[in-house]
PDB file of N, CA and C in Angstrom:
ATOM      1  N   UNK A   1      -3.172 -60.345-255.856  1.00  0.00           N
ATOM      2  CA  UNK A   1      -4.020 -59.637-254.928  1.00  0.00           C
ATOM      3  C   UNK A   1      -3.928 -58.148-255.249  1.00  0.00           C
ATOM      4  N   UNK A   2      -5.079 -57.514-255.507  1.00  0.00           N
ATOM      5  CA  UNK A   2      -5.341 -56.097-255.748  1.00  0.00           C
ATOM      6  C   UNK A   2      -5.343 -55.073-254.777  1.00  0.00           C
ATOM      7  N   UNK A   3      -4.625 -54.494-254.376  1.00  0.00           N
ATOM      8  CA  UNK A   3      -4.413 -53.739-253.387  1.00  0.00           C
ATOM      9  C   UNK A   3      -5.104 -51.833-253.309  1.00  0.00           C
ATOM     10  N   UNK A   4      -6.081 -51.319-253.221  1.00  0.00           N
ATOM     11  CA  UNK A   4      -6.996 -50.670-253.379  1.00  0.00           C
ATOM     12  C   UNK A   4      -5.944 -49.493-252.270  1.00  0.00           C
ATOM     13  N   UNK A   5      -6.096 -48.239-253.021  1.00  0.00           N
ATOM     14  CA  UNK A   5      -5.747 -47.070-252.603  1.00  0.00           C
ATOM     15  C   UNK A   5      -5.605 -46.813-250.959  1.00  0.00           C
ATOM     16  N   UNK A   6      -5.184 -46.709-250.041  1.00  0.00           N
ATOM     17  CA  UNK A   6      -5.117 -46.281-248.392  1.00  0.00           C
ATOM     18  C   UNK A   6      -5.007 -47.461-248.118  1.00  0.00           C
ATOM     19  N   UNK A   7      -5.369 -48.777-248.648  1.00  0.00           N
ATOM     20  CA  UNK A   7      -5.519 -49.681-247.820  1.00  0.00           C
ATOM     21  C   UNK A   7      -4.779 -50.456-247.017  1.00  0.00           C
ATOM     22  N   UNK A   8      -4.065 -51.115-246.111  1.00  0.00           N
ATOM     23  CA  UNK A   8      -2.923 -51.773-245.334  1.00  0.00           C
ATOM     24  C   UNK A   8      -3.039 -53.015-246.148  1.00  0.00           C
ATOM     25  N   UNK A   9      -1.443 -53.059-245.925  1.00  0.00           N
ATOM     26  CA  UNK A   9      -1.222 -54.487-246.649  1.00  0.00           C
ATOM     27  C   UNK A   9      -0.604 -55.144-245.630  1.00  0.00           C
ATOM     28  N   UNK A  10      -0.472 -56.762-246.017  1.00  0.00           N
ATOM     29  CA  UNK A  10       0.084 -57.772-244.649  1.00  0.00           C
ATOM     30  C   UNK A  10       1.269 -58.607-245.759  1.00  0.00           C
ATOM     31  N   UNK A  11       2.392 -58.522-244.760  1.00  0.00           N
ATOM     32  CA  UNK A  11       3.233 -59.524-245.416  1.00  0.00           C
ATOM     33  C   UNK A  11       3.307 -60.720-244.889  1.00  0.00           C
ATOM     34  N   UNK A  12       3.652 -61.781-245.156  1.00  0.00           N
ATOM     35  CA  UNK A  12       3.887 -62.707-244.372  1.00  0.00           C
ATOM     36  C   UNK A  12       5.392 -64.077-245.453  1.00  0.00           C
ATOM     37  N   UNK A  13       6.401 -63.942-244.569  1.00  0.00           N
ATOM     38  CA  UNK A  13       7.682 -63.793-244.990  1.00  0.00           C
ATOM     39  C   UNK A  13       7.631 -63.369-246.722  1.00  0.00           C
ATOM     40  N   UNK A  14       7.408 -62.390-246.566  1.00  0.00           N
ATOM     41  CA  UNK A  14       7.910 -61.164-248.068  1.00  0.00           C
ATOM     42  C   UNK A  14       6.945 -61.457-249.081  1.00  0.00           C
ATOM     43  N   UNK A  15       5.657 -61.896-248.412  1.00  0.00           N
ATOM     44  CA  UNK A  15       4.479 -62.264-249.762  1.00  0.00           C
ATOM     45  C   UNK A  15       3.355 -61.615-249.091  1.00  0.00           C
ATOM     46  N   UNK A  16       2.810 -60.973-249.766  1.00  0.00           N
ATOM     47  CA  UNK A  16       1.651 -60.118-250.345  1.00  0.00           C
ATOM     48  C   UNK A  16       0.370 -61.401-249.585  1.00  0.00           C
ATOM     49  N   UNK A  17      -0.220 -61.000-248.506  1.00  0.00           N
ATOM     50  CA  UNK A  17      -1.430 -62.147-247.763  1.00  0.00           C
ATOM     51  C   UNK A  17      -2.891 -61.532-247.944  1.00  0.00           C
ATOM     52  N   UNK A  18      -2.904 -60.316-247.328  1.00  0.00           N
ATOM     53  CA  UNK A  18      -3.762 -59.951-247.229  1.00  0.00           C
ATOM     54  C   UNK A  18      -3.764 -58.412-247.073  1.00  0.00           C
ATOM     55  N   UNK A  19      -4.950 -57.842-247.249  1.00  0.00           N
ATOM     56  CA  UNK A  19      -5.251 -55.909-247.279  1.00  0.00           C
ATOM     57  C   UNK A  19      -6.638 -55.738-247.170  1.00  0.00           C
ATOM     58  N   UNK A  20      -6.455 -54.271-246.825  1.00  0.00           N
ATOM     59  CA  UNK A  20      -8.295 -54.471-246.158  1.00  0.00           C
ATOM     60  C   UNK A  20      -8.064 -52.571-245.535  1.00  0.00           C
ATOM     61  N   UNK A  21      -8.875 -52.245-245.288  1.00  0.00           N
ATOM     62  CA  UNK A  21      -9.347 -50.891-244.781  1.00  0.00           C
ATOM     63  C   UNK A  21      -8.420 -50.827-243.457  1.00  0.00           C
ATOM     64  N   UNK A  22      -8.726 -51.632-242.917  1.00  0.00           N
ATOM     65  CA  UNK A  22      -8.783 -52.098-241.299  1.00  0.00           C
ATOM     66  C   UNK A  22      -7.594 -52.784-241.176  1.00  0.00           C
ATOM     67  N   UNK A  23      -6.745 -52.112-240.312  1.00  0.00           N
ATOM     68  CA  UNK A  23      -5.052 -52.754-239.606  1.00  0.00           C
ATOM     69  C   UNK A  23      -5.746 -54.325-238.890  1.00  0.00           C
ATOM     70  N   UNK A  24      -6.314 -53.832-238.176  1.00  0.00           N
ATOM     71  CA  UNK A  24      -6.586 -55.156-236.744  1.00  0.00           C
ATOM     72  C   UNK A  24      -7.230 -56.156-237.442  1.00  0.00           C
ATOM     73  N   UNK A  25      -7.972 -56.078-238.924  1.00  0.00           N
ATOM     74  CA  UNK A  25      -8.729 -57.127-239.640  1.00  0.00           C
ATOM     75  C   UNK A  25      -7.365 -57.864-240.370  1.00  0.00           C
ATOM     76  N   UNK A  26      -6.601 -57.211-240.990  1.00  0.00           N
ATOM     77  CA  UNK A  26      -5.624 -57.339-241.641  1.00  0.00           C
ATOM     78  C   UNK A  26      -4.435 -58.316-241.149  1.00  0.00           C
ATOM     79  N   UNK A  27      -4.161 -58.009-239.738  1.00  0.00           N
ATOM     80  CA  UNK A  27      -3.674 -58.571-238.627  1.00  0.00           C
ATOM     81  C   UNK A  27      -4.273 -59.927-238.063  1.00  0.00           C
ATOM     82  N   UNK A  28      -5.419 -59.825-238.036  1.00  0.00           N
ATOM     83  CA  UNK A  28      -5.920 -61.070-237.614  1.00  0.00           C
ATOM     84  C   UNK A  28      -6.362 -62.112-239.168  1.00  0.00           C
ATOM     85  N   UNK A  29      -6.455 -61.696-239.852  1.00  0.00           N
ATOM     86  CA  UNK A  29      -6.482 -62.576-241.523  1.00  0.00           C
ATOM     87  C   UNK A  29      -4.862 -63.047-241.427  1.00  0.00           C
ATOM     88  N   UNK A  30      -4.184 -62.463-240.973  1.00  0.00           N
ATOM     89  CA  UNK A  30      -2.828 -63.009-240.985  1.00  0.00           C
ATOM     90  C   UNK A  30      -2.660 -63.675-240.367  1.00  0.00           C
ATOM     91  N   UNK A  31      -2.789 -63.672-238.815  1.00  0.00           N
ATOM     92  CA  UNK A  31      -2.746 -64.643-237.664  1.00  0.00           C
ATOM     93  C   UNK A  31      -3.720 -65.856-237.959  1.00  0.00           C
ATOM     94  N   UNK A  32      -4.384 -66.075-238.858  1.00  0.00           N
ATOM     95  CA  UNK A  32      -5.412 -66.808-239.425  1.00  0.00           C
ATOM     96  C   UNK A  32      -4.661 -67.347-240.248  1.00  0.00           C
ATOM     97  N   UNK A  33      -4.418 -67.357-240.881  1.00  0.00           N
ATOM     98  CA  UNK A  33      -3.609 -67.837-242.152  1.00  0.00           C
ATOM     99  C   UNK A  33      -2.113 -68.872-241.832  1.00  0.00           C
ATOM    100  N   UNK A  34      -2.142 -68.314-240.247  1.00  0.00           N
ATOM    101  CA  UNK A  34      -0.348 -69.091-240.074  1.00  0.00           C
ATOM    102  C   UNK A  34      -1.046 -70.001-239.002  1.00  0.00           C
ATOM    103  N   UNK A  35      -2.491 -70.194-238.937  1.00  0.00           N
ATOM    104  CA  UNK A  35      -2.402 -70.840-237.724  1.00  0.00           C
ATOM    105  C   UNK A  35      -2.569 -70.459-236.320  1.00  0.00           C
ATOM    106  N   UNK A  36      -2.725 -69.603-235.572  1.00  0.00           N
ATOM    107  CA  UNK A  36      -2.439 -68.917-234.399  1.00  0.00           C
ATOM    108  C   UNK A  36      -2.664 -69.779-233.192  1.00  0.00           C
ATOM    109  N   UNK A  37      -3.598 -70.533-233.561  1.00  0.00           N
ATOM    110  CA  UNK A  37      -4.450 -71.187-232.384  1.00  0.00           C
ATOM    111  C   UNK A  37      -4.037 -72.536-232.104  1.00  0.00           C
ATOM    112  N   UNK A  38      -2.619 -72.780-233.071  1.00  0.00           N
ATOM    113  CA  UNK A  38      -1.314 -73.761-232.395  1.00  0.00           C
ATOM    114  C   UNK A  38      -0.417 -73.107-232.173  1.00  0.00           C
ATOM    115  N   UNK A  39      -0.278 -72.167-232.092  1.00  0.00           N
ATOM    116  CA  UNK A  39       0.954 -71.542-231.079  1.00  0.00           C
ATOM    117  C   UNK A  39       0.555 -70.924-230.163  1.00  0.00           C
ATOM    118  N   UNK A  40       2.065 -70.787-229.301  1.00  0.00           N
ATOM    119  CA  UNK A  40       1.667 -70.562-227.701  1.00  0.00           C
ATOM    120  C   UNK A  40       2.229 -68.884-227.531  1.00  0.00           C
ATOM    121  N   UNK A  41       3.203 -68.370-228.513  1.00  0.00           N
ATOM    122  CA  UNK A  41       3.470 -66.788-228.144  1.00  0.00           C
ATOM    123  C   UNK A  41       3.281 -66.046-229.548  1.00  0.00           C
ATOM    124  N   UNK A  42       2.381 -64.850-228.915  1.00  0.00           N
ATOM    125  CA  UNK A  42       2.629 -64.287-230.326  1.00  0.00           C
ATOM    126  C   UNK A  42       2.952 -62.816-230.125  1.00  0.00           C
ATOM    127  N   UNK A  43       4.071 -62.269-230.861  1.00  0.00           N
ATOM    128  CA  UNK A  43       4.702 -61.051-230.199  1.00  0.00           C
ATOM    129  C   UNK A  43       4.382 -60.079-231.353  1.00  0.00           C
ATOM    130  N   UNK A  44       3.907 -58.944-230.753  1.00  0.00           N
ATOM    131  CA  UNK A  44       3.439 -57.515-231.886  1.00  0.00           C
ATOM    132  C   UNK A  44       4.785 -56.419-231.192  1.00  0.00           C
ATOM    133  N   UNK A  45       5.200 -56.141-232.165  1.00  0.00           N
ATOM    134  CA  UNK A  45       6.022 -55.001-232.249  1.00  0.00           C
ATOM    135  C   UNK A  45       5.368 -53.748-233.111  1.00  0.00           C
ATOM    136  N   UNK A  46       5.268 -52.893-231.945  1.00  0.00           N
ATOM    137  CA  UNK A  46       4.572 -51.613-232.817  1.00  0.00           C
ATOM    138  C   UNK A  46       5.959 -50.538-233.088  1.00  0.00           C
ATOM    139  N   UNK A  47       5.538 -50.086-234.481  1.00  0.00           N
ATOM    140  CA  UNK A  47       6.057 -49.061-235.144  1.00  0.00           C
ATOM    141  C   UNK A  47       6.376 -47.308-234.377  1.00  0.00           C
ATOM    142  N   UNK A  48       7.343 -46.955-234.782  1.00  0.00           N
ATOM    143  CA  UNK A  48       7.537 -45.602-234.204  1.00  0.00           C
ATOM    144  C   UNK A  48       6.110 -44.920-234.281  1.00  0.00           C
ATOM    145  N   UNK A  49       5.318 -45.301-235.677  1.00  0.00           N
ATOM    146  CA  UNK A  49       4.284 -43.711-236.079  1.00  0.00           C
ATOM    147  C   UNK A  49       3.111 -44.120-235.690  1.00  0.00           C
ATOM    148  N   UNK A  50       3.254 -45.625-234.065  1.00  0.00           N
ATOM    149  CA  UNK A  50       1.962 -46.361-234.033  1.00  0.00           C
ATOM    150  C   UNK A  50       2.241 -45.922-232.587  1.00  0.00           C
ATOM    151  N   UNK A  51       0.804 -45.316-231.912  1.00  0.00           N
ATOM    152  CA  UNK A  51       0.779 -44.896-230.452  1.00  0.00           C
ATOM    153  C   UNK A  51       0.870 -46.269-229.857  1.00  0.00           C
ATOM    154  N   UNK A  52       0.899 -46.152-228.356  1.00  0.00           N
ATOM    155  CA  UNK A  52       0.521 -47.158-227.547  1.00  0.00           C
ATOM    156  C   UNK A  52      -0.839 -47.204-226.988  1.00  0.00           C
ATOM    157  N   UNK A  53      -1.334 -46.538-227.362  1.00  0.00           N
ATOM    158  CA  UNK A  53      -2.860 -46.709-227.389  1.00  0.00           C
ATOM    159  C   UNK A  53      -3.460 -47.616-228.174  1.00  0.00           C
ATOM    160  N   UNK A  54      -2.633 -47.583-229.851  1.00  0.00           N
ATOM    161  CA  UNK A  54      -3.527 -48.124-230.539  1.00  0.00           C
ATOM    162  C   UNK A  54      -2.942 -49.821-230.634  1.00  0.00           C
ATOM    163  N   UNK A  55      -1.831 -49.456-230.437  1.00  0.00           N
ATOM    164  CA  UNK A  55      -0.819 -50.982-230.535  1.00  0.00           C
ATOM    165  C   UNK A  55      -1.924 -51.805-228.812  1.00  0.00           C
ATOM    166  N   UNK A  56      -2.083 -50.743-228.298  1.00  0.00           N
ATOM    167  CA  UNK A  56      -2.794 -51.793-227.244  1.00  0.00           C
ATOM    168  C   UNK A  56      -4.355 -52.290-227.956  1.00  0.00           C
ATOM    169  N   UNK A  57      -4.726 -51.426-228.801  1.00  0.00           N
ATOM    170  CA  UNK A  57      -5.731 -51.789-229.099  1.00  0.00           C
ATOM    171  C   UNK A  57      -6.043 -52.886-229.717  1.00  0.00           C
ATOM    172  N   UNK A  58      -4.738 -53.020-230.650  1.00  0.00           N
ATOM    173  CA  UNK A  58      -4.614 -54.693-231.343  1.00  0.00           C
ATOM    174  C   UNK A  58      -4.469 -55.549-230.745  1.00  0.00           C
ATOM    175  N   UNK A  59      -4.079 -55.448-229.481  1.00  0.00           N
ATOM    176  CA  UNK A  59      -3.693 -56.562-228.712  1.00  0.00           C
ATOM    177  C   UNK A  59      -4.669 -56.968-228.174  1.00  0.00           C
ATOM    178  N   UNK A  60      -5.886 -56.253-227.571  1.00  0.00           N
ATOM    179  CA  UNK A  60      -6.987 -56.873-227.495  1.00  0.00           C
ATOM    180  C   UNK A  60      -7.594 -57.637-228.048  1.00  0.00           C
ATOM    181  N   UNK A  61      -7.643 -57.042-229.267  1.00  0.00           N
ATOM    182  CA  UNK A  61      -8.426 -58.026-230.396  1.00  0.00           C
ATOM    183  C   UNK A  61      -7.919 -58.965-230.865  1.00  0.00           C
ATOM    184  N   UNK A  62      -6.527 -59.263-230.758  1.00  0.00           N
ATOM    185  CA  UNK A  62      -5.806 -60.962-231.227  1.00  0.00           C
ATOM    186  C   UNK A  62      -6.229 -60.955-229.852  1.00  0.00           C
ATOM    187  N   UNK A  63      -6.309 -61.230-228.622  1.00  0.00           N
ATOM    188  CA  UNK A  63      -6.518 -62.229-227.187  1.00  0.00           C
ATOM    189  C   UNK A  63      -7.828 -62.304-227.483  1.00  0.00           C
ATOM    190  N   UNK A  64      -8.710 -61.481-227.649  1.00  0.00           N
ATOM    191  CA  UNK A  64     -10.034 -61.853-227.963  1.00  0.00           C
ATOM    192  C   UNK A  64     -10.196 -63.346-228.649  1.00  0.00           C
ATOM    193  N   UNK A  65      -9.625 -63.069-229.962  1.00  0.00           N
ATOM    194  CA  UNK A  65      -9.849 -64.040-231.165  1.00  0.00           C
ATOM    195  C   UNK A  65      -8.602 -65.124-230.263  1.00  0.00           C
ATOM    196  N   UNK A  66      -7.865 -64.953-229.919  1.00  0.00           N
ATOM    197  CA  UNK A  66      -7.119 -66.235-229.380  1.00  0.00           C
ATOM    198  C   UNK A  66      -6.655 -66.186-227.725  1.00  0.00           C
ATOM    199  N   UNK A  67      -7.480 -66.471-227.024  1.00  0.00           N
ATOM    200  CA  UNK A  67      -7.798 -66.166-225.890  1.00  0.00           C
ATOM    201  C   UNK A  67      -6.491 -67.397-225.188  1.00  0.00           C
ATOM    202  N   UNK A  68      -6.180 -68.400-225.295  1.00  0.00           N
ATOM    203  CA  UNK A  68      -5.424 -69.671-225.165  1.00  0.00           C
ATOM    204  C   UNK A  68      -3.207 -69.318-225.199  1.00  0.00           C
ATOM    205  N   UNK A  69      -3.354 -67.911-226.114  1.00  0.00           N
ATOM    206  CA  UNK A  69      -2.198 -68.072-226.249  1.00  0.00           C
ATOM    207  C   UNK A  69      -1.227 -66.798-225.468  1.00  0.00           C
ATOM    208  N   UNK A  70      -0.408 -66.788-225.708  1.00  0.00           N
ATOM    209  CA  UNK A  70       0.419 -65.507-224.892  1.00  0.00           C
ATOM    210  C   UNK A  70       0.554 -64.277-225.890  1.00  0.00           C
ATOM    211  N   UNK A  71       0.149 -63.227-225.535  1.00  0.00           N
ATOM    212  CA  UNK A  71       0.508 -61.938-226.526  1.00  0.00           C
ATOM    213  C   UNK A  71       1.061 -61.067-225.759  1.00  0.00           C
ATOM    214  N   UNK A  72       2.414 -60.533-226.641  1.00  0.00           N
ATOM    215  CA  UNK A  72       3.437 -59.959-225.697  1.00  0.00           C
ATOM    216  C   UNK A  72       3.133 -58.824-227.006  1.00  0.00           C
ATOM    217  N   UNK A  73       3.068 -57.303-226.231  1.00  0.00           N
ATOM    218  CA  UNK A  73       3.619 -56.003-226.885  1.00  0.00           C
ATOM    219  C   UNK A  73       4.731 -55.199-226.707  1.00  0.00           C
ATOM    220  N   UNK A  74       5.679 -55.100-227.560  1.00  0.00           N
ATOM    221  CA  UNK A  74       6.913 -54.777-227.750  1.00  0.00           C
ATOM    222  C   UNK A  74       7.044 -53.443-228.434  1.00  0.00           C
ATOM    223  N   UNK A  75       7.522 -52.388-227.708  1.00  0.00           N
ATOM    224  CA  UNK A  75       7.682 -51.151-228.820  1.00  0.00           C
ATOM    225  C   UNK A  75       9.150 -51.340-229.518  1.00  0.00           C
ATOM    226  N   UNK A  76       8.665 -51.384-230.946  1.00  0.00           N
ATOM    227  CA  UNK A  76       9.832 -52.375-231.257  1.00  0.00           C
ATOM    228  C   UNK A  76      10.590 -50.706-232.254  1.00  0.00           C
ATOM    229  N   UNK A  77       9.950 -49.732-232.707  1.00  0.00           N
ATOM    230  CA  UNK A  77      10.366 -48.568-232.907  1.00  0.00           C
ATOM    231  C   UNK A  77      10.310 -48.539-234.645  1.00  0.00           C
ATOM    232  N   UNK A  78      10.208 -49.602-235.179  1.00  0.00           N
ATOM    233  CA  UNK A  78      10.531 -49.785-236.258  1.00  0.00           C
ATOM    234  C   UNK A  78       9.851 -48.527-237.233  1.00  0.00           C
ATOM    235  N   UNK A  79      10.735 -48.306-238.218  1.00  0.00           N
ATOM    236  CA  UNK A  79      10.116 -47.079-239.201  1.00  0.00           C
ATOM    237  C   UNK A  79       8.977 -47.076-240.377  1.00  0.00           C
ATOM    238  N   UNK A  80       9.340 -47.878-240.632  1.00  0.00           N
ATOM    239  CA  UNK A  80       8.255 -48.264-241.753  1.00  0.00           C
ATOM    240  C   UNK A  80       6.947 -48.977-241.451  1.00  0.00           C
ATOM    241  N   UNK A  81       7.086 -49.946-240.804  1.00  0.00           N
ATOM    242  CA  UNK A  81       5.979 -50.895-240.654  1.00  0.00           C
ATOM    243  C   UNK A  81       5.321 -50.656-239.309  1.00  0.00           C
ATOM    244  N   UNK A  82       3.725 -50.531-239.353  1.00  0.00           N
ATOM    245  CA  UNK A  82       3.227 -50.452-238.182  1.00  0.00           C
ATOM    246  C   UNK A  82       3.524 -51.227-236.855  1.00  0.00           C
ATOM    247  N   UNK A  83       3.064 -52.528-237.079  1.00  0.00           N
ATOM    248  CA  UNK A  83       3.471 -53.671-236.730  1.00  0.00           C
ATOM    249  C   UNK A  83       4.634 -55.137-237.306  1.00  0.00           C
ATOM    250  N   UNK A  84       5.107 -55.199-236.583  1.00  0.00           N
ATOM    251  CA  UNK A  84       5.684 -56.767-236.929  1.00  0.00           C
ATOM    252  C   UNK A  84       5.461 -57.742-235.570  1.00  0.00           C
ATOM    253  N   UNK A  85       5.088 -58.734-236.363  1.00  0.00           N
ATOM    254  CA  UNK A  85       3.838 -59.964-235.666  1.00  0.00           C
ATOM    255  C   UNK A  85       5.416 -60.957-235.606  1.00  0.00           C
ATOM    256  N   UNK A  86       5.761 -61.783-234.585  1.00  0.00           N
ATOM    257  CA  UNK A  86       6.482 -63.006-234.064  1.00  0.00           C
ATOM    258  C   UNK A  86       5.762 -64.057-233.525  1.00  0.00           C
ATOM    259  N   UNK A  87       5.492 -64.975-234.185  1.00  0.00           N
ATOM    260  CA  UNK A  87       5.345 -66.383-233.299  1.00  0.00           C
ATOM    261  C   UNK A  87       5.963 -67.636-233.773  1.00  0.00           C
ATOM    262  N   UNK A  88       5.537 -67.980-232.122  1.00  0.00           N
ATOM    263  CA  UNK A  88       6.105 -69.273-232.487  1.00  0.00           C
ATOM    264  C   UNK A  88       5.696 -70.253-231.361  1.00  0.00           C
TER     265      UNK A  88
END
C-alpha cells in the first residue's frame, strides 16, 4: 500500500490497512475491515494533539455508520497516535 505525502495511515495490529486524506474515512475503512457491525463496544481513545471537539467529531460518524453498537470516547493522552480504536 502506497502511502501519498500528508496522508493518515491506519494500523490494524501493526499492519499497514488503510490511508486516505481524511482521519474519519480512514477510521471507518478500518472499522470496516474488522467487522464493526458484530461487535457491541467500540472504544476511541483520542491523542494528546487531538481536541475534543474533533475526537467528538469521529464519534459521530462511527454511530452514524454503526448506529446498533456502543461508542465510548476516552482521552486516552497518547503521543503519537491520534486515535486508538478498541473493540470487542
Amino acid at each position: 500500500m502506497e502511502v501519498a505525502q500528508g496522508h493518515i495511515i491506519g494500523l490494524l495490529n501493526d499492519e499497514l490497512v488503510a490511508t486516505g486524506p481524511d482521519c474519519s474515512e480512514v477510521t471507518l475503512g478500518i472499522l470496516e475491515r474488522i467487522h464493526a457491525e458484530r461487535l457491541e463496544i467500540i472504544t476511541v481513545y483520542y491523542g494528546a494533539d487531538t481536541s475534543k471537539s474533533e475526537a467528538d467529531a469521529l464519534v459521530e460518524r462511527i454511530k452514524e455508520r454503526y448506529p446498533a453498537q456502543d461508542i465510548e470516547l476516552v482521552d486516552g493522552g497518547q503521543p503519537h497516535y491520534k486515535y486508538i480504536l478498541s473493540a470487542e
